[in-house]
N, C-alpha and C. Protein backbone atom coordinates (compact mmCIF):
# COMPACT_ATOMS: atom_id res chain seq x y z
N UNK A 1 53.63 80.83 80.73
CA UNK A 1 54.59 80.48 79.69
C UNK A 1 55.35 79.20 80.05
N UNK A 2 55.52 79.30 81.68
CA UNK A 2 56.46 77.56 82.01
C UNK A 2 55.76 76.54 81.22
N UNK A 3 53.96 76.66 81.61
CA UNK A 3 54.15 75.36 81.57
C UNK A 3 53.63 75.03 80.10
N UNK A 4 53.67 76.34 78.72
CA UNK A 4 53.54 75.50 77.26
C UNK A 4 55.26 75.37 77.30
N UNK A 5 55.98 75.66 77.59
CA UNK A 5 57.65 75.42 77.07
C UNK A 5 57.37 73.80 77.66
N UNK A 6 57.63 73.31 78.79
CA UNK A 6 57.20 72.11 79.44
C UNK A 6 56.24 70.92 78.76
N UNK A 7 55.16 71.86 78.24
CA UNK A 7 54.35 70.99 77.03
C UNK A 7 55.48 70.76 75.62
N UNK A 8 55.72 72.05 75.14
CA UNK A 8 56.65 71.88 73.98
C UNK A 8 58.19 70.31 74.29
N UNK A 9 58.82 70.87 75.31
CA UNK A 9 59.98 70.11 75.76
C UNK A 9 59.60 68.64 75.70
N UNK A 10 58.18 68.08 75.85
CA UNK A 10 58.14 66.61 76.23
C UNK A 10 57.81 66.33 74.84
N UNK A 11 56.97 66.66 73.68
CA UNK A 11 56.86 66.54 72.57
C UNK A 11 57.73 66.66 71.64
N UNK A 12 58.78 67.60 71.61
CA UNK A 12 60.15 67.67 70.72
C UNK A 12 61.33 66.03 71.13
N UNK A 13 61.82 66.75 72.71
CA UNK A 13 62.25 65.33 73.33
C UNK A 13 62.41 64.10 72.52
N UNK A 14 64.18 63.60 71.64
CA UNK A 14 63.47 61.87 71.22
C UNK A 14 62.86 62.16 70.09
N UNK A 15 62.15 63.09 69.48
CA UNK A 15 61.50 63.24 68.35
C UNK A 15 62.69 63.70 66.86
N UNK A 16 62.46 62.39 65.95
CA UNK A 16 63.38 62.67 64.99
C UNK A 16 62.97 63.65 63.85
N UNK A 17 64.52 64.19 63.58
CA UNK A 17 63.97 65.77 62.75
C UNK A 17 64.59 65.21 61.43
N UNK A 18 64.07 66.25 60.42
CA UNK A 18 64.68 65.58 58.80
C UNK A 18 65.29 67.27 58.84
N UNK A 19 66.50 67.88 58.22
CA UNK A 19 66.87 69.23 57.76
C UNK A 19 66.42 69.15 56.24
N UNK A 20 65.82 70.37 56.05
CA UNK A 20 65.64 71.09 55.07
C UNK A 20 66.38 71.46 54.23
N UNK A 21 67.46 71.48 54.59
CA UNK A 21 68.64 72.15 53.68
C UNK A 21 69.58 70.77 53.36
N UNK A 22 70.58 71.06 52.76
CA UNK A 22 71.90 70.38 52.17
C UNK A 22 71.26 68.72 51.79
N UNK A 23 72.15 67.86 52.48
CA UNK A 23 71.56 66.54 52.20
C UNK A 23 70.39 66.08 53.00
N UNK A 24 69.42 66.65 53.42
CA UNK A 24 68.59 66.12 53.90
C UNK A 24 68.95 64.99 55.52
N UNK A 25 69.86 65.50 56.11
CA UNK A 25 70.47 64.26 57.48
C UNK A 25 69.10 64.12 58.57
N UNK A 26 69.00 63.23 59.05
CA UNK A 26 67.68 62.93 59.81
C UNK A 26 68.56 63.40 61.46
N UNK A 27 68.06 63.84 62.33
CA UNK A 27 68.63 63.57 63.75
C UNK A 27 68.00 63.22 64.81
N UNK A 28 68.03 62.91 65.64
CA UNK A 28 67.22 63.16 66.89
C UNK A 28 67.63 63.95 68.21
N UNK A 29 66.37 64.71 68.57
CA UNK A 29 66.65 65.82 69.18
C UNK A 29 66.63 65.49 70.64
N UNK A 30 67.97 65.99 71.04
CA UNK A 30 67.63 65.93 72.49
C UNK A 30 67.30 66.67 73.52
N UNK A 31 66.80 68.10 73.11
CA UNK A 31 66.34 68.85 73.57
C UNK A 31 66.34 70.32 73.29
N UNK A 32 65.14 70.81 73.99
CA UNK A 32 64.78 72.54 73.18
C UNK A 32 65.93 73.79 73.72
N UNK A 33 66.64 74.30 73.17
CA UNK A 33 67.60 74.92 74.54
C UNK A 33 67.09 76.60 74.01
N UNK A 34 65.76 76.57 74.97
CA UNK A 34 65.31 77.98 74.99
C UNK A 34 65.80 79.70 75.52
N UNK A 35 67.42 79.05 75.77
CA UNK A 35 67.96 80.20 76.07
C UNK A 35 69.44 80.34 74.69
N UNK A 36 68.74 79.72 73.89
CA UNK A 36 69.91 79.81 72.55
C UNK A 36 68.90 80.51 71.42
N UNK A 37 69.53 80.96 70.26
CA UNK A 37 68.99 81.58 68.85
C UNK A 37 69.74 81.54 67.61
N UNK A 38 69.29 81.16 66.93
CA UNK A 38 70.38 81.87 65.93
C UNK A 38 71.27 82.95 65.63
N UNK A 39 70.40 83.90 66.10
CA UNK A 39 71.14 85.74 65.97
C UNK A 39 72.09 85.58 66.85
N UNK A 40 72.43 84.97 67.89
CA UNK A 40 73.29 85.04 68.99
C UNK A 40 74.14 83.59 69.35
N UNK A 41 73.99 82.56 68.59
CA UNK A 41 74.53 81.76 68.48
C UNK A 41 75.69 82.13 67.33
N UNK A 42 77.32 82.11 68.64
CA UNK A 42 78.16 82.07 67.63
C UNK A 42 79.13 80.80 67.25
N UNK A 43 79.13 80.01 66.24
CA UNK A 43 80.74 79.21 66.31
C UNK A 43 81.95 78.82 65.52
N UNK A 44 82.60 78.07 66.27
CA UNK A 44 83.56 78.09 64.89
C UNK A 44 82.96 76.50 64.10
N UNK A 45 83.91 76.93 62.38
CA UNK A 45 83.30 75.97 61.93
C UNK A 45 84.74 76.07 60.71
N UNK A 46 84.30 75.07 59.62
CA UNK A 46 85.45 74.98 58.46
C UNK A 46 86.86 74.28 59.29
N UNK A 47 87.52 73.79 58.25
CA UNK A 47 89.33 73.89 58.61
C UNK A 47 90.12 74.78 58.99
N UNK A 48 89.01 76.22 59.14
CA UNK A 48 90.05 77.57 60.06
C UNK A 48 89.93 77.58 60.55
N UNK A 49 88.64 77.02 61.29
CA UNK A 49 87.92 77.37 62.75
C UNK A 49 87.25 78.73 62.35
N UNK A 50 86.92 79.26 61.37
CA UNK A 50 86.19 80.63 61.59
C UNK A 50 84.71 80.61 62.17
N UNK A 51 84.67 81.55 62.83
CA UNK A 51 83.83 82.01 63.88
C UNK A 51 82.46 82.54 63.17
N UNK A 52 81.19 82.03 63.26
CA UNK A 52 80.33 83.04 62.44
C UNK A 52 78.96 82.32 63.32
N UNK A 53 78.18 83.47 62.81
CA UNK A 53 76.82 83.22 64.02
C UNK A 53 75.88 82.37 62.74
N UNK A 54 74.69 81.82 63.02
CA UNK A 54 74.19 80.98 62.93
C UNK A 54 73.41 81.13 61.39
N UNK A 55 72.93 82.52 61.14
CA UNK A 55 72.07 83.24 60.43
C UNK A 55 73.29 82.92 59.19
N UNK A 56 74.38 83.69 59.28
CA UNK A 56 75.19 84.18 58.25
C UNK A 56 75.86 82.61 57.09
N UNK A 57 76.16 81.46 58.77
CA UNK A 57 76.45 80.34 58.25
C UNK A 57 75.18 79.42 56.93
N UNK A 58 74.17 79.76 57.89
CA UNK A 58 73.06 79.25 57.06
C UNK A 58 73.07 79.65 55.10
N UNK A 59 73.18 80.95 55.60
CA UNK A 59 72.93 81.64 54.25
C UNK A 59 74.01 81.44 53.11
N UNK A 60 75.33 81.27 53.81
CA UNK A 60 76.88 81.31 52.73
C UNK A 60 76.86 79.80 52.58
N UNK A 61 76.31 78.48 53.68
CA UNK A 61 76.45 77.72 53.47
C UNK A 61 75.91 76.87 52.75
N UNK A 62 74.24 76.99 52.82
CA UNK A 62 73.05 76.54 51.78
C UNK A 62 72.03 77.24 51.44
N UNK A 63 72.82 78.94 51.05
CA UNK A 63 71.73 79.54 50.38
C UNK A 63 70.38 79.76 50.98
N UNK A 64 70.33 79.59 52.70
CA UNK A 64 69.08 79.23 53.40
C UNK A 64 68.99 80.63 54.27
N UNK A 65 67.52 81.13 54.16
CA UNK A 65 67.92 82.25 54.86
C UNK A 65 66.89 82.06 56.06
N UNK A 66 67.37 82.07 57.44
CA UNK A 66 66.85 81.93 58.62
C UNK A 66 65.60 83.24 58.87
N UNK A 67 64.50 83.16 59.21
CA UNK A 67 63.37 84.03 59.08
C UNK A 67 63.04 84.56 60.78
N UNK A 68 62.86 83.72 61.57
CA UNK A 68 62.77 83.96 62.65
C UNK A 68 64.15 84.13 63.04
N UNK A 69 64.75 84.93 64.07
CA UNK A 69 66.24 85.07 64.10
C UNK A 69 65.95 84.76 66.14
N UNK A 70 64.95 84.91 66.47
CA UNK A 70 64.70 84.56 67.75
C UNK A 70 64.21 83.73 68.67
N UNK A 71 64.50 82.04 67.62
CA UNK A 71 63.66 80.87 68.12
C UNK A 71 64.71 80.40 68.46
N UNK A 72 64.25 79.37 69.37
CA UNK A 72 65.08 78.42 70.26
C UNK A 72 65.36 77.57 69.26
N UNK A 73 66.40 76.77 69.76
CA UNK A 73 66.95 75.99 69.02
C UNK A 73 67.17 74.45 69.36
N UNK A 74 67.10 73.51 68.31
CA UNK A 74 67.17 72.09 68.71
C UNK A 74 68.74 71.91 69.09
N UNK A 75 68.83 71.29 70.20
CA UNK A 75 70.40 70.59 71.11
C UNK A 75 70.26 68.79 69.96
N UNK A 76 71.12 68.73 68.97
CA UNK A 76 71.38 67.47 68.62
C UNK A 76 72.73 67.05 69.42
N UNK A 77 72.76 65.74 70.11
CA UNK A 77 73.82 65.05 70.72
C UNK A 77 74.71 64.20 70.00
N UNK A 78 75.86 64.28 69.40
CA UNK A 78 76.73 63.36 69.15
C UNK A 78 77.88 62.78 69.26
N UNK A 79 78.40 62.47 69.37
CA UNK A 79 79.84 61.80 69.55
C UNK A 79 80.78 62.54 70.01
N UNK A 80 81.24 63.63 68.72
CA UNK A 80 82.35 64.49 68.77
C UNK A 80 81.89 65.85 69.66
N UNK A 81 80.63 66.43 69.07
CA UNK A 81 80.38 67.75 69.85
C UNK A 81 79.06 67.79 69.33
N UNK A 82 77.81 68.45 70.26
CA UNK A 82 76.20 68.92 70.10
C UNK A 82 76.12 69.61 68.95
N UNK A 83 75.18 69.50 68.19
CA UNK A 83 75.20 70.56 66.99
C UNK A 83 73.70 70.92 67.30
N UNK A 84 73.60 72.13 66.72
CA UNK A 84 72.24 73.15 66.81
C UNK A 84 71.78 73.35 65.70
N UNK A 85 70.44 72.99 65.70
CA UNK A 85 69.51 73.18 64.63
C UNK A 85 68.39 74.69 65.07
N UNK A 86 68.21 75.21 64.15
CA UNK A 86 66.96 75.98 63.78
C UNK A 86 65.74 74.89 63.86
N UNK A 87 64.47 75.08 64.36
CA UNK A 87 63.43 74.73 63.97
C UNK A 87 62.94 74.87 62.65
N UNK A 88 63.04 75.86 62.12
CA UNK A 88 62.12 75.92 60.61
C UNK A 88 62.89 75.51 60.30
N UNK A 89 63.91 74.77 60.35
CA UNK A 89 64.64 74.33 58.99
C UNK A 89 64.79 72.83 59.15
N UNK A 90 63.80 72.49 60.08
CA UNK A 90 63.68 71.03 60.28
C UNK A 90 62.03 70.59 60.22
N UNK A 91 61.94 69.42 59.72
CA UNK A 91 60.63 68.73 59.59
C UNK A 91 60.60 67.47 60.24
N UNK A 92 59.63 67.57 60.93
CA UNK A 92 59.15 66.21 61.82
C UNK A 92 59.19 64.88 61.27
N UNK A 93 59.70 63.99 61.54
CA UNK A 93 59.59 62.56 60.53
C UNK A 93 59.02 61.56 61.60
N UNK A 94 58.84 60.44 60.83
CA UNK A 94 58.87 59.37 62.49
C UNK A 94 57.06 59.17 62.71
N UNK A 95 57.32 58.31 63.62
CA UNK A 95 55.26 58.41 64.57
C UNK A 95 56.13 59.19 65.61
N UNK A 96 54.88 59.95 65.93
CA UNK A 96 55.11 60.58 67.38
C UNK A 96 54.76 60.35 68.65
N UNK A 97 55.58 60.56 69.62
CA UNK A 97 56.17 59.38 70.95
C UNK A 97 54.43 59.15 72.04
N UNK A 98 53.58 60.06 71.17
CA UNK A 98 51.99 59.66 72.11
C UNK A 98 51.40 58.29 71.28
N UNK A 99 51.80 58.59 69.72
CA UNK A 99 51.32 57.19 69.28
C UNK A 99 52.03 56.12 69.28
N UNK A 100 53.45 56.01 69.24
CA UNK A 100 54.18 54.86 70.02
C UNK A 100 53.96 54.65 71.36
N UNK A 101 53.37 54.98 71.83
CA UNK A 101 53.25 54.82 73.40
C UNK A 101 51.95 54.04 73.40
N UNK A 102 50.73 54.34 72.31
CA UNK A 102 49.84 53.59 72.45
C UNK A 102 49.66 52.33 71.76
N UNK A 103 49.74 51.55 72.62
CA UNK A 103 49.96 49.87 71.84
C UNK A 103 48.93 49.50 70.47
N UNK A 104 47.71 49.90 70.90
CA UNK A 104 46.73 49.69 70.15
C UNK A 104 46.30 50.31 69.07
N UNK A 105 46.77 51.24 69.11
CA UNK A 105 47.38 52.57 67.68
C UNK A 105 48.74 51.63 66.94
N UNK A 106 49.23 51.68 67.73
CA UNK A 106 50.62 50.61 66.81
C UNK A 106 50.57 49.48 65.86
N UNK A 107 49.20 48.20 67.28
CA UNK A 107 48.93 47.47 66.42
C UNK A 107 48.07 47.46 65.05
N UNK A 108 47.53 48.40 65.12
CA UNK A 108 46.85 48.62 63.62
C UNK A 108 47.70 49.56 62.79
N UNK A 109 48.49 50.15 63.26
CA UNK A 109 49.58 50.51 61.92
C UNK A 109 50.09 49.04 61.40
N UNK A 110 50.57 48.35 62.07
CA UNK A 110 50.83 47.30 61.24
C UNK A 110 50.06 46.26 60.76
């Protein structure tokens, strides 16, 4: 199991995500944090600070209902504080970092 998480980790890594839900925000991920979930991810959120786990926010917030409740979750890095994404609720955008890496794949995209 180490070493597909290890395969997974270098392919997500840097790889920009589009969300599925609300306005569509693009991010880039900085990593898989395979000891997080939705079901058990709790935080605060709103102008009260109320406290709610990941599943419940999804659902009151964009009508989105989380299916897997036991996948790891994307670590986005920003400024103020990390925010956590679900996988299914993100889609891959971008070339991906094996075909930017190959020059000669590049030069014929353009």
């Amino acid at each position: 199991m180490r070493h597909d998480t290890n395969f997974v980790n270098r392919e997500f890594e840097g790889a920009i995500v589009m969300a599925k839900y609300g306005p569509h925000r693009t991010y880039k991920v900085h990593q898989i944090k395979w000891n997080m979930n939705p079901k058990d991810y709790i935080f605060d959120h709103g102008d009260e600070k109320a406290r709610t786990n990941m599943i419940d926010y999804f659902k009151t917030a964009y009508g989105v209902k989380i299916h897997s409740v036991n996948q790891p979750l994307f670590e986005i890095r920003q400024k103020r504080q990390n925010i956590y994404l679900p996988p299914e609720l993100c889609t891959l955008v971008g070339i991906p970092a094996k075909i930017r890496e190959n020059k000669r794949v590049m030069a014929d995209i353009r």
